[in-house]
Every structure is written in structure tokens, then in C-alpha cells.
Protein backbone atom coordinates (compact mmCIF):
# COMPACT_ATOMS: atom_id res chain seq x y z
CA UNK A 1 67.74 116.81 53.54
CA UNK A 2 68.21 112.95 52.84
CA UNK A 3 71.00 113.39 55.37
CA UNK A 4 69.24 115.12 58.07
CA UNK A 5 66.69 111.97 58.06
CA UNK A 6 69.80 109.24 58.13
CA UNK A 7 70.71 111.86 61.16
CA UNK A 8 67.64 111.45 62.88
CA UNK A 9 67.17 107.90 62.74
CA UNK A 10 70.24 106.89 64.41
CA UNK A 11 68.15 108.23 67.72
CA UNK A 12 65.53 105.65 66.90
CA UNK A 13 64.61 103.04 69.50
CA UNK A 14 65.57 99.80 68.52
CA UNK A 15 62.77 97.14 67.99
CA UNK A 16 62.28 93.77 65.90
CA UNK A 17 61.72 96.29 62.84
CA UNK A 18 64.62 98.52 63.51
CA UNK A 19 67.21 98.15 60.92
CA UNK A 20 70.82 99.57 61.15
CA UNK A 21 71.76 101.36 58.35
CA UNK A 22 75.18 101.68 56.42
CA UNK A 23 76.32 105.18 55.86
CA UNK A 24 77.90 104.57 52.91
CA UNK A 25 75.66 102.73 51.37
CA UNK A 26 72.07 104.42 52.52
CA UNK A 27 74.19 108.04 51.06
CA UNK A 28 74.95 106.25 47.38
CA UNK A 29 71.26 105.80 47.48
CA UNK A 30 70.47 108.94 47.81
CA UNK A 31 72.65 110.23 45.14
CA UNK A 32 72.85 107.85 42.65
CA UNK A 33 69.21 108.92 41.33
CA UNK A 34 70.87 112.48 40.44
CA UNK A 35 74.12 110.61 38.88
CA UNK A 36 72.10 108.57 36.23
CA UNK A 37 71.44 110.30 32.88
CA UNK A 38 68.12 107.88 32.85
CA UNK A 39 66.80 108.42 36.28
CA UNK A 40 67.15 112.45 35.50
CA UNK A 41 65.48 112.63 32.27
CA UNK A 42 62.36 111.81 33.92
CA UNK A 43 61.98 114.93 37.15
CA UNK A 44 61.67 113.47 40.07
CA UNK A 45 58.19 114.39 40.77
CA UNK A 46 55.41 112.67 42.77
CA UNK A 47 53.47 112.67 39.85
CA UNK A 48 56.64 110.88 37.68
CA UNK A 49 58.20 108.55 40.67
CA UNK A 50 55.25 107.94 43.27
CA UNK A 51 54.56 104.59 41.80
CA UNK A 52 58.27 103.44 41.95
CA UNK A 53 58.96 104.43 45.50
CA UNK A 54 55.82 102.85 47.02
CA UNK A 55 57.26 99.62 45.08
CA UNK A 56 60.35 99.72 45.91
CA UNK A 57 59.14 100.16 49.61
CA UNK A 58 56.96 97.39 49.58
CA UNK A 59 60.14 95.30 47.65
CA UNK A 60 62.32 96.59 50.77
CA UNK A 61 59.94 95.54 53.48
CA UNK A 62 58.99 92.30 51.89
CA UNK A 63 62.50 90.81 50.68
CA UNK A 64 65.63 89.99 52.43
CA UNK A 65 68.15 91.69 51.70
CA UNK A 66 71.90 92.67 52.80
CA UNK A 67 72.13 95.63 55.10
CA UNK A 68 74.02 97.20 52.62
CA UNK A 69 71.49 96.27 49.76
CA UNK A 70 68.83 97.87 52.21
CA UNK A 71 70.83 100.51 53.48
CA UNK A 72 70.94 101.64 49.61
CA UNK A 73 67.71 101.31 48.34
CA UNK A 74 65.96 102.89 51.59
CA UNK A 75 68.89 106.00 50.01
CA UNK A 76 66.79 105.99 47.27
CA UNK A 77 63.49 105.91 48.45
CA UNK A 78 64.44 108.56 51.04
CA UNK A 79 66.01 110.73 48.12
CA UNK A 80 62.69 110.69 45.87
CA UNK A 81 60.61 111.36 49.15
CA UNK A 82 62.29 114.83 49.64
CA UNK A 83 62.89 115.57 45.86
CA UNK A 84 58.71 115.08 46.43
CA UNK A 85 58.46 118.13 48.59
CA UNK A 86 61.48 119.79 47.32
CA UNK A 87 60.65 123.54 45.90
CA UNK A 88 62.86 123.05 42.73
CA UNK A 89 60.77 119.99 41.84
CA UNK A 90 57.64 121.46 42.56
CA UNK A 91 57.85 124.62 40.76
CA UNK A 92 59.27 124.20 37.08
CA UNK A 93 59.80 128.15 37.01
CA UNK A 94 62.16 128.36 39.67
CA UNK A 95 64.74 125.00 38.87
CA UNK A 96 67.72 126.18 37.73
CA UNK A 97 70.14 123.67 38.23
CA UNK A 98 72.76 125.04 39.81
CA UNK A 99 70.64 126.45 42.71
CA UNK A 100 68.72 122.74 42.70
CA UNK A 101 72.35 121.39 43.40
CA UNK A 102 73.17 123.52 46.17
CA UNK A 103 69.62 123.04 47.51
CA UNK A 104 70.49 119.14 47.47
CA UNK A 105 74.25 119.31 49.46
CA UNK A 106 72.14 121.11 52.40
């Protein structure tokens, strides 16, 4: 899903807040949450991240950064955004892993 959003910006029309984004760097974003043995012992709920992501917005829109240093923390945001509204997070009786991680490589 993260994907199909890095997909659909690339249509954007560029303006004085219109970032490029590097692929590389905005797709680590978006998987390193589900790589780190810390970030997944919490579920990536709204309840659980909602607080972090509107922070780490505000950090992105407020700091300077590198495009790639932007590129991978907008991953990140992006990938707790659709974990939000993501069936396997929102209903503990159907996460099974395994289906979760095919659900996530759509």
C-alpha cells in the first residue's frame, strides 16, 4: 500500500512544498518499522503510534533535512498511516502473521 502512495505522488504538481522523494530511501522507511524487534513489540495501531507519527510529521515539516533523510522518515510515517487502516492491525482475531506479511508486499 505504502508503495501505491510513493506511486501516486510522482503525478503530483510541483510547487514550493513539493519535495522529490528517493525511492530507496522513502521504501527503507516503510519497512524498517516491521524489521525492528522494538518497533514490533508495540502493534502498530493508531491507538499505540498516533502520537509518534503526528511528531514525526511535524519534525519532517519543521526541520531541514537531506532528501534522503526526508525521503525515509516520510517511509515511515506513510508505513504507520496504512498499518492504521490496515485489517490485520485493526482486528486482533484475524492477524496471523504470515497472511499480515503478504498483505504488506501488495
Amino acid at each position: 500500500m505504502s508503495l501505491r502512495i510513493f506511486q501516486s505522488q510522482k503525478g503530483y504538481t510541483k510547487s514550493e512544498h513539493y519535495h522529490e522523494i528517493k525511492k530507496r530511501s522513502f521504501v527503507y522507511g516503510n519497512v524498517k518499522p516491521d524489521l525492528s524487534k522494538d518497533l514490533l513489540s508495540i502493534p502498530h495501531t493508531l491507538e499505540n503510534y498516533f502520537l509518534t507519527v503526528c511528531n514525526n510529521a511535524d519534525n519532517l515539516m519543521s526541520n531541514k533535512t537531506s532528501l534522503k533523510e526526508f525521503s525515509f522518515e516520510l517511509g515511515k510515517i506513510c508505513h504507520y498511516v496504512c498499518d492504521f487502516f490496515c485489517e490485520y492491525h485493526l482486528n486482533e482475531e484475524i492477524f496471523h502473521r504470515k497472511d499480515h506479511f503478504f498483505y504488506e508486499l501488495m
